[in-house]
N, C-alpha and C. Protein backbone atom coordinates (compact mmCIF):
# COMPACT_ATOMS: atom_id res chain seq x y z
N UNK A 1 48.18 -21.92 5.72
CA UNK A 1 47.83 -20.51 5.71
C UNK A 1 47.26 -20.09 4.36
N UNK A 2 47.72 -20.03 3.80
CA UNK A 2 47.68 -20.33 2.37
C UNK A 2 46.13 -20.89 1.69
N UNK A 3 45.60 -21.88 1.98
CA UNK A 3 44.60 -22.51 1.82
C UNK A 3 43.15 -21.76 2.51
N UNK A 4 43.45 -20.66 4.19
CA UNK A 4 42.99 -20.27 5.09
C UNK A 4 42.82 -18.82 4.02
N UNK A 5 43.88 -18.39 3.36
CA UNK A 5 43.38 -16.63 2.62
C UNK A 5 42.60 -17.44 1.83
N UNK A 6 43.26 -18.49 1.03
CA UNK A 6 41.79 -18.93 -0.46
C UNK A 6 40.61 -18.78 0.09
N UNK A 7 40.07 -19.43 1.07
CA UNK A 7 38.78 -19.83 1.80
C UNK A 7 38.38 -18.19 1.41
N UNK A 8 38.63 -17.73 3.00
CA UNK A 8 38.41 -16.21 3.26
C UNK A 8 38.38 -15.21 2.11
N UNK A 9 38.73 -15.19 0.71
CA UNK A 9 39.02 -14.92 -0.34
C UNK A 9 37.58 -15.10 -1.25
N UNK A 10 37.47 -16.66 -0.86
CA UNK A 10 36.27 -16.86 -1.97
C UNK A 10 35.19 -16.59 -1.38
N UNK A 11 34.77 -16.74 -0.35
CA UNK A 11 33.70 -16.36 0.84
C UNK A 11 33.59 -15.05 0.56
N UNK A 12 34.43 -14.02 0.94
CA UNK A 12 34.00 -12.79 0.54
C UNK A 12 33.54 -12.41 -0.92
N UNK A 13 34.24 -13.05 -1.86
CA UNK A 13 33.55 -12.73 -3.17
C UNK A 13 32.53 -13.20 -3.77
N UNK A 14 31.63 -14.28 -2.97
CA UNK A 14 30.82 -15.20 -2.86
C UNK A 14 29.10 -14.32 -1.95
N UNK A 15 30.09 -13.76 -1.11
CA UNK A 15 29.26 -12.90 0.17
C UNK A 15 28.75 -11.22 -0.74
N UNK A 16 29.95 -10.61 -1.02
CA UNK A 16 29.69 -9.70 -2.60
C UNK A 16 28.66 -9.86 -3.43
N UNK A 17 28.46 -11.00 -3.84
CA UNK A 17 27.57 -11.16 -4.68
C UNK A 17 26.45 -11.10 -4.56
N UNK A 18 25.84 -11.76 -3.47
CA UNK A 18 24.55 -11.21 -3.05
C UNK A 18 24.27 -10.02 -2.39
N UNK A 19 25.09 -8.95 -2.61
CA UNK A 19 24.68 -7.48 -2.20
C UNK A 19 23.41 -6.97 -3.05
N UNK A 20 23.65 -7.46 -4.43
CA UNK A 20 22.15 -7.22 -5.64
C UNK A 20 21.71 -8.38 -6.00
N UNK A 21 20.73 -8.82 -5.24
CA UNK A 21 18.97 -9.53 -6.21
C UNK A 21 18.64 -8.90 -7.08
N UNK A 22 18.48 -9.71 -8.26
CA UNK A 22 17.89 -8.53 -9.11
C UNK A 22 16.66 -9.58 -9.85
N UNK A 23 15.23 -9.19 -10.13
CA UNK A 23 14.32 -9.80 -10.19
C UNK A 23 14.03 -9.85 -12.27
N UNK A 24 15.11 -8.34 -12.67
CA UNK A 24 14.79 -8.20 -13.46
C UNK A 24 13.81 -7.09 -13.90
N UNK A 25 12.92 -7.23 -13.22
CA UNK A 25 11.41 -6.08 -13.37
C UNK A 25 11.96 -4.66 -12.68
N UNK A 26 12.44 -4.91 -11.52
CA UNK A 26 12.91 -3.79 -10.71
C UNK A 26 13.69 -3.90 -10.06
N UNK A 27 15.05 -4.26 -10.76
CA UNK A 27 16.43 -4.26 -10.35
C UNK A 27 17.28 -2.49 -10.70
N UNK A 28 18.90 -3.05 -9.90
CA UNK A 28 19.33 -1.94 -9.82
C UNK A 28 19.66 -1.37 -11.10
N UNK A 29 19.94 -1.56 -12.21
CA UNK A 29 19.54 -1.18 -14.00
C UNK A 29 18.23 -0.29 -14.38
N UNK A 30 17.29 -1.00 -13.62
CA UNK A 30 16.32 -0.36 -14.05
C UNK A 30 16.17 1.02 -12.98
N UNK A 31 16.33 0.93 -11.78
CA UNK A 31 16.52 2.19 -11.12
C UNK A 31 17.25 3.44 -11.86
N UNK A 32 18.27 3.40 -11.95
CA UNK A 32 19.25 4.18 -12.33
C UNK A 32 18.93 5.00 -13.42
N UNK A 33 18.88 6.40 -12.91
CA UNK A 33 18.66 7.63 -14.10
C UNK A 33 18.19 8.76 -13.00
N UNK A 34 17.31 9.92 -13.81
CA UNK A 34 16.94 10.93 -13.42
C UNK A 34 15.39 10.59 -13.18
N UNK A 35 15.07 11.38 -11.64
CA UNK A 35 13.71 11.17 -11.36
C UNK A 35 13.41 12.18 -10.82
N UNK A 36 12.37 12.76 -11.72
CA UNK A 36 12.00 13.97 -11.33
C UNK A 36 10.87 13.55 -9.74
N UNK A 37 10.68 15.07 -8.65
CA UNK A 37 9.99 14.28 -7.34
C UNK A 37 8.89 14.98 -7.72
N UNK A 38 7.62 14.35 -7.50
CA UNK A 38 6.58 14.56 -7.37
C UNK A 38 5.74 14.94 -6.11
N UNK A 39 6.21 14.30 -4.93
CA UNK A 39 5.70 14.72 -3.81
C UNK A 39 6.26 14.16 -2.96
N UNK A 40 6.42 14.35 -1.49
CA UNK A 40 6.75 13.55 -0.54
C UNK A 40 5.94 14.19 0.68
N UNK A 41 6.06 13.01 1.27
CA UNK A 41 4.94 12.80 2.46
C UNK A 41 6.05 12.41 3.91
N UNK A 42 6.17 13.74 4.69
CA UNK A 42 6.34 13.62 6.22
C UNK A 42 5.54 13.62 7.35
N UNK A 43 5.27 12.55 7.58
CA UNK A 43 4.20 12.79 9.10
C UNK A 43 2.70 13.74 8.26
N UNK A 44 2.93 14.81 8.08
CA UNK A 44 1.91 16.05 7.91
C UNK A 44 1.26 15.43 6.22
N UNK A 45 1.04 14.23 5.58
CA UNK A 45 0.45 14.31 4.48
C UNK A 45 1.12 14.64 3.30
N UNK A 46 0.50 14.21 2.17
CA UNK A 46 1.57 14.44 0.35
C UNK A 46 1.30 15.75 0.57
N UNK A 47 2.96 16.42 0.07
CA UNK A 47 2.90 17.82 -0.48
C UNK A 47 3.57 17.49 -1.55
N UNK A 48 3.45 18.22 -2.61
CA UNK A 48 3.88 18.68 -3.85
C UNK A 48 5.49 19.03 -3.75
N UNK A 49 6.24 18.43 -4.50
CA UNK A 49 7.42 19.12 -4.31
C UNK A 49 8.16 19.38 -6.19
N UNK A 50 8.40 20.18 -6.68
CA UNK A 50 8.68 20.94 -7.60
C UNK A 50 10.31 21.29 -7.70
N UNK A 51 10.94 20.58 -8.58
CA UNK A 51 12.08 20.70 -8.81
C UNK A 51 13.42 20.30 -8.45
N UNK A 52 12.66 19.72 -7.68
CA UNK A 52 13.40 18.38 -6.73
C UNK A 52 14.23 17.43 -7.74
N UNK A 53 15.17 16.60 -7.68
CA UNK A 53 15.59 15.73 -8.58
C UNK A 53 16.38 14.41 -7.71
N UNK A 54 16.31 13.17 -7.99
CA UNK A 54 16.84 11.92 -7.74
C UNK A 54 17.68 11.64 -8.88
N UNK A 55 18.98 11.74 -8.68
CA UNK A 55 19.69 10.89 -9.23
C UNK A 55 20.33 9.41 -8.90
N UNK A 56 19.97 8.40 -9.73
CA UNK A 56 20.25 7.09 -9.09
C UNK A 56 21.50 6.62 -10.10
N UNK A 57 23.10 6.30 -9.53
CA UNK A 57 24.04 6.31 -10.72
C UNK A 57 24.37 4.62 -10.36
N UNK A 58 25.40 3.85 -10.24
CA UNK A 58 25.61 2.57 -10.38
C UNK A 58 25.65 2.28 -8.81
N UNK A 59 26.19 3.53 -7.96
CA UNK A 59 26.52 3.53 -6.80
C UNK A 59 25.97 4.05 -5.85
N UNK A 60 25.30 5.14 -5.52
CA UNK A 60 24.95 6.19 -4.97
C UNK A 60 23.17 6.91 -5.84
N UNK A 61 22.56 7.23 -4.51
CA UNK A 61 21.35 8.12 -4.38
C UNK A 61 22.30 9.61 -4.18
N UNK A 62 21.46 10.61 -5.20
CA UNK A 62 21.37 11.79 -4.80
C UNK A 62 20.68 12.88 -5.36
N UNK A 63 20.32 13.47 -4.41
CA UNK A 63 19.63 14.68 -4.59
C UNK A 63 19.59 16.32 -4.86
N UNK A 64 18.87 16.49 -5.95
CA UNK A 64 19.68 18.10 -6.54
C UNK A 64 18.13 18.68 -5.98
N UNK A 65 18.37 20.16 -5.92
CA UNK A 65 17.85 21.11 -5.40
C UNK A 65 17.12 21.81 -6.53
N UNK A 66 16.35 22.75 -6.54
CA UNK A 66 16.00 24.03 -7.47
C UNK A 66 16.93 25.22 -7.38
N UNK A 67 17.32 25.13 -6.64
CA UNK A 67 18.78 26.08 -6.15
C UNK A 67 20.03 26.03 -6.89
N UNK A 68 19.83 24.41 -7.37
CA UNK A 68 21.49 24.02 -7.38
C UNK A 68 21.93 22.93 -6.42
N UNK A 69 21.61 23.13 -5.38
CA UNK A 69 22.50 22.04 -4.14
C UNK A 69 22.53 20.91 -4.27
N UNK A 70 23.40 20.01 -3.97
CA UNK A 70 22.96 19.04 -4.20
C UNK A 70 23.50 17.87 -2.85
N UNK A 71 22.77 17.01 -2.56
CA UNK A 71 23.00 16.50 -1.33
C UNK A 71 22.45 15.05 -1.74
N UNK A 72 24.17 14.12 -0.85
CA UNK A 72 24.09 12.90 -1.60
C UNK A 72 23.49 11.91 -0.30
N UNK A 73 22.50 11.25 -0.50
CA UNK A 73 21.54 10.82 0.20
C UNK A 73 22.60 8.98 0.60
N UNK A 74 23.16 8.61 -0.16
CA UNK A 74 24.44 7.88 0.43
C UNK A 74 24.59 6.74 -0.57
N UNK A 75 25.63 5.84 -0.38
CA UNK A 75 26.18 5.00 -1.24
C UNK A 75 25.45 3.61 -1.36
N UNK A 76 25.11 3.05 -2.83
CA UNK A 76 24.70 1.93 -2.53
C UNK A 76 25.05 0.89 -1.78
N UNK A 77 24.76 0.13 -0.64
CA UNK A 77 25.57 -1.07 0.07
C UNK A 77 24.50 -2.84 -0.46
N UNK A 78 23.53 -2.23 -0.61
CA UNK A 78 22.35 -3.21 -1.03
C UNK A 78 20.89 -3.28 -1.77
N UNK A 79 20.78 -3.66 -2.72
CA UNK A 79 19.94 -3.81 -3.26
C UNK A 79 19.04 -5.54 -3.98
N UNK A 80 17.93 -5.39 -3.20
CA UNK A 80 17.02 -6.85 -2.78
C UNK A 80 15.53 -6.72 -3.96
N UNK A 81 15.75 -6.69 -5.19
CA UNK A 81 14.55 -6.60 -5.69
C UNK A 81 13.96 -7.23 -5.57
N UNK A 82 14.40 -8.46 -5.23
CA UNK A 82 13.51 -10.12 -5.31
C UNK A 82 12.68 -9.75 -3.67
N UNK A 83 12.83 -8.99 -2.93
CA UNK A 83 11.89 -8.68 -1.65
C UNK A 83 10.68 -8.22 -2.07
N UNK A 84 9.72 -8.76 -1.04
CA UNK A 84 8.14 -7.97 -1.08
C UNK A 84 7.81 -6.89 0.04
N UNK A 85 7.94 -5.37 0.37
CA UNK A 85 8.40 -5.18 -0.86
C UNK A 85 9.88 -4.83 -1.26
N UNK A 86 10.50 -4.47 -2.40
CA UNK A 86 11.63 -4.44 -2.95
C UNK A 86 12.63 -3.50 -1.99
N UNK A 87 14.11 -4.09 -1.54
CA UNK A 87 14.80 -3.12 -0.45
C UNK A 87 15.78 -2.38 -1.13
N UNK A 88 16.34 -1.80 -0.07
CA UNK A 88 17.87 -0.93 -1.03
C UNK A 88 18.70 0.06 0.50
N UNK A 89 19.26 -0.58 0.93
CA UNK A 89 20.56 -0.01 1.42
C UNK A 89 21.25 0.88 1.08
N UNK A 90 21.51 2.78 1.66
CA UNK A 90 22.54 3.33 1.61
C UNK A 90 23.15 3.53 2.77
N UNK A 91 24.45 3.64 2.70
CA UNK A 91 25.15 4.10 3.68
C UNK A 91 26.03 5.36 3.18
N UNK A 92 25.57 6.39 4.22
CA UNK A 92 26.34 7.24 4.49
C UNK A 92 27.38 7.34 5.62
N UNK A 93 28.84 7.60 5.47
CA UNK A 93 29.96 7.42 6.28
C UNK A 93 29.35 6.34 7.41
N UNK A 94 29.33 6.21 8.96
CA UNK A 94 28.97 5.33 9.21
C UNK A 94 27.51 4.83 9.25
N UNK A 95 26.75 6.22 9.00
CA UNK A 95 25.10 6.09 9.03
C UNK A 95 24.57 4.70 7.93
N UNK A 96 23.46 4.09 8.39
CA UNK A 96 22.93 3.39 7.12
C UNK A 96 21.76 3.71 7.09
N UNK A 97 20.63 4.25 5.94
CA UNK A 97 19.41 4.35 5.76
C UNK A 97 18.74 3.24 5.31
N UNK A 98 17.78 2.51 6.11
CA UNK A 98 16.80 1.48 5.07
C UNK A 98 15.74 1.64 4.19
N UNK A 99 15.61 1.49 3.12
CA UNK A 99 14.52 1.63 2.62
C UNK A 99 13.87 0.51 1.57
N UNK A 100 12.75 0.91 1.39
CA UNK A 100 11.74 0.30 0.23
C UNK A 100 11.78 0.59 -0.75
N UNK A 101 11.35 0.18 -1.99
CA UNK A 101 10.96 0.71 -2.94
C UNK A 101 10.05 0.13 -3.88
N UNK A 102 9.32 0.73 -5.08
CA UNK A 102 8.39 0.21 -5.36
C UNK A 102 8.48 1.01 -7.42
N UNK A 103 8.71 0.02 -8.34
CA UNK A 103 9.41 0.76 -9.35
C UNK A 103 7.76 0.00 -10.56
N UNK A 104 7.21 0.92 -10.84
CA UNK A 104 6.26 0.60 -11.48
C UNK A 104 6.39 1.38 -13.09
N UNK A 105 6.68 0.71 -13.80
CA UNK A 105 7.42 1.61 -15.38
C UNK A 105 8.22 2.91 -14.79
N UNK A 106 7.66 4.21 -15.19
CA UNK A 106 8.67 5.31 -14.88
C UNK A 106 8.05 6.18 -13.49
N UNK A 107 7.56 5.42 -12.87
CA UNK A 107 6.70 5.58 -11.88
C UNK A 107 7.71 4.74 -10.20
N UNK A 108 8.09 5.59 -9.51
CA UNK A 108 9.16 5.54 -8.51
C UNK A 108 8.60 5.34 -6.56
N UNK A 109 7.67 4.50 -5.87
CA UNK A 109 7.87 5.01 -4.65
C UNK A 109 8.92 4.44 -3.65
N UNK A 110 9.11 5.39 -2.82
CA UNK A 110 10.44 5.31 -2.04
C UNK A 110 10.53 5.39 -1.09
N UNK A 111 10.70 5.12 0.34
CA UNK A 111 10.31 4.85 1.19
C UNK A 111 12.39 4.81 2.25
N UNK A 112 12.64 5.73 2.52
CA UNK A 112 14.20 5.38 3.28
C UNK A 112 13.77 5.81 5.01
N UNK A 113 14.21 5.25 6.07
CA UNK A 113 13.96 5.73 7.26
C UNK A 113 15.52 6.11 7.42
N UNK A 114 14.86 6.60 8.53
CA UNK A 114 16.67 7.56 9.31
C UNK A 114 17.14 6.17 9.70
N UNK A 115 18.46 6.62 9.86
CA UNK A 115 19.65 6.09 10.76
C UNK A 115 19.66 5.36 11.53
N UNK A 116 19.41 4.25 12.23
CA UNK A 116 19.34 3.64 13.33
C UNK A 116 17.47 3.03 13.76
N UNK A 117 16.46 3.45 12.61
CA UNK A 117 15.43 2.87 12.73
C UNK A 117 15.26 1.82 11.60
N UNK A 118 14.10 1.20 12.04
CA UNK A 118 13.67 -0.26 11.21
C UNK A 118 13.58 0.04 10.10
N UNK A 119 13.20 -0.91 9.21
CA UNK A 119 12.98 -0.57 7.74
C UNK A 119 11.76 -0.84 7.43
N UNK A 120 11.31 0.21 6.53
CA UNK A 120 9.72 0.54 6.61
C UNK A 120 9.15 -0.60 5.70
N UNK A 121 8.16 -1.40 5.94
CA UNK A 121 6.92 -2.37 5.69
C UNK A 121 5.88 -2.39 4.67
N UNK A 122 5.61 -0.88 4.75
CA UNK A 122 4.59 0.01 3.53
C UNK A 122 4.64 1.40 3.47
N UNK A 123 4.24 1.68 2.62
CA UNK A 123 4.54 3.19 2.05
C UNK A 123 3.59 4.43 2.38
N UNK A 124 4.30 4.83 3.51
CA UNK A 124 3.37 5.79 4.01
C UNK A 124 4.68 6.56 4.86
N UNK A 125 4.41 7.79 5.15
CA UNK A 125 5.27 8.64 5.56
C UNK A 125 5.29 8.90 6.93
N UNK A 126 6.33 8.68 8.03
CA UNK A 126 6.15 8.87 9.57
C UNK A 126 7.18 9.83 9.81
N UNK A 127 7.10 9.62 11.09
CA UNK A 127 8.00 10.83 11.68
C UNK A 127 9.52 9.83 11.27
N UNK A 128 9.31 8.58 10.98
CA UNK A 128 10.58 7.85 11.17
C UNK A 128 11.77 7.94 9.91
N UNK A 129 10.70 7.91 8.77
CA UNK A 129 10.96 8.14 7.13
C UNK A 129 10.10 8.59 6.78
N UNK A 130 10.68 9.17 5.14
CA UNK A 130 9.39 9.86 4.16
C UNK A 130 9.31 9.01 3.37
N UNK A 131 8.10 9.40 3.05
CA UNK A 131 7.68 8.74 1.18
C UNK A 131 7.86 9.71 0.49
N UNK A 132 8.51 9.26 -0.83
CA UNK A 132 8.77 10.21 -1.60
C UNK A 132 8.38 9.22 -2.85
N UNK A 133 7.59 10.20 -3.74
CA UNK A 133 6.87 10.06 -4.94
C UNK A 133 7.81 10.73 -6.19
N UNK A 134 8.11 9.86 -7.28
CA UNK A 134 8.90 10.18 -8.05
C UNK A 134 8.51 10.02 -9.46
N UNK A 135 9.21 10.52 -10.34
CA UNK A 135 8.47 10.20 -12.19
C UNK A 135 9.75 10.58 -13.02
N UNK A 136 9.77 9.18 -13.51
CA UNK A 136 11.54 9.63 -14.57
C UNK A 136 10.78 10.19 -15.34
N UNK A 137 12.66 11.24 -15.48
CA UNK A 137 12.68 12.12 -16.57
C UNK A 137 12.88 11.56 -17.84
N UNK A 138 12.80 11.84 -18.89
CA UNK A 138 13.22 11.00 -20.37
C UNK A 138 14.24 12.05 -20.58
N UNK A 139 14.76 10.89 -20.99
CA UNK A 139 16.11 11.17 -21.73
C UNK A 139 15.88 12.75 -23.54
């Protein structure tokens, strides 16, 4: 029995580990900070969006308002920089969002679909997911 938890033990912490690829160029380190939004694109074409904010912390996407509000877009479960292009897993309670991403210096595109659809291929905005266009803030 004994020998049966070790196994099961190291397997999972083994299985853990590849939750983050990290390529280096555009790993989860380099994500992480404040990103101001520049635009996002639903179905209807880029609009401008103004005051919008991405926060990316060790764990979790979320999003602040011009208002104030703030709404947490969900918890990291995966991140694949070494993918073409680059992935990233949140899950919210049981929901999971897939998405893309694409991290070019302080230059952000993002790409998450809803709940229960595929994970988007290229960066363009459907009824399924948005693109959202981003630009870190400096410190």
């Amino acid at each position: 029995m004994r020998i049966v938890t070790g196994v099961v033990l190291g397997l999972a912490l083994l299985s853990g580990s590849s939750l983050i690829a990290d390529d280096g160029k555009n790993g989860p380190e380099k994500l992480k900070g404040t990103w101001a939004l520049v635009s996002r694109d639903f179905r209807e074409g880029p609009k401008k969006a103004d005051g919008f904010k991405l926060i990316i912390s060790d764990k979790s996407f979320e999003f602040h308002a011009p208002n104030g509000a703030t709404k947490k877009m969900g918890d990291i479960s995966r991140i694949e920089a070494t993918a073409k292009p680059a992935q990233v897993d949140l899950k919210n309670g049981t929901d999971a969002g897939l998405g893309i991403y694409e991290l070019n210096g302080d230059d952000l595109k993002l790409v998450i679909r809803d709940p229960g659809q595929e994970r988007a291929t290229e960066f363009k905005g459907t009824s399924k997911g948005m693109l959202f266009i981003f630009k870190r803030e400096k410190k």
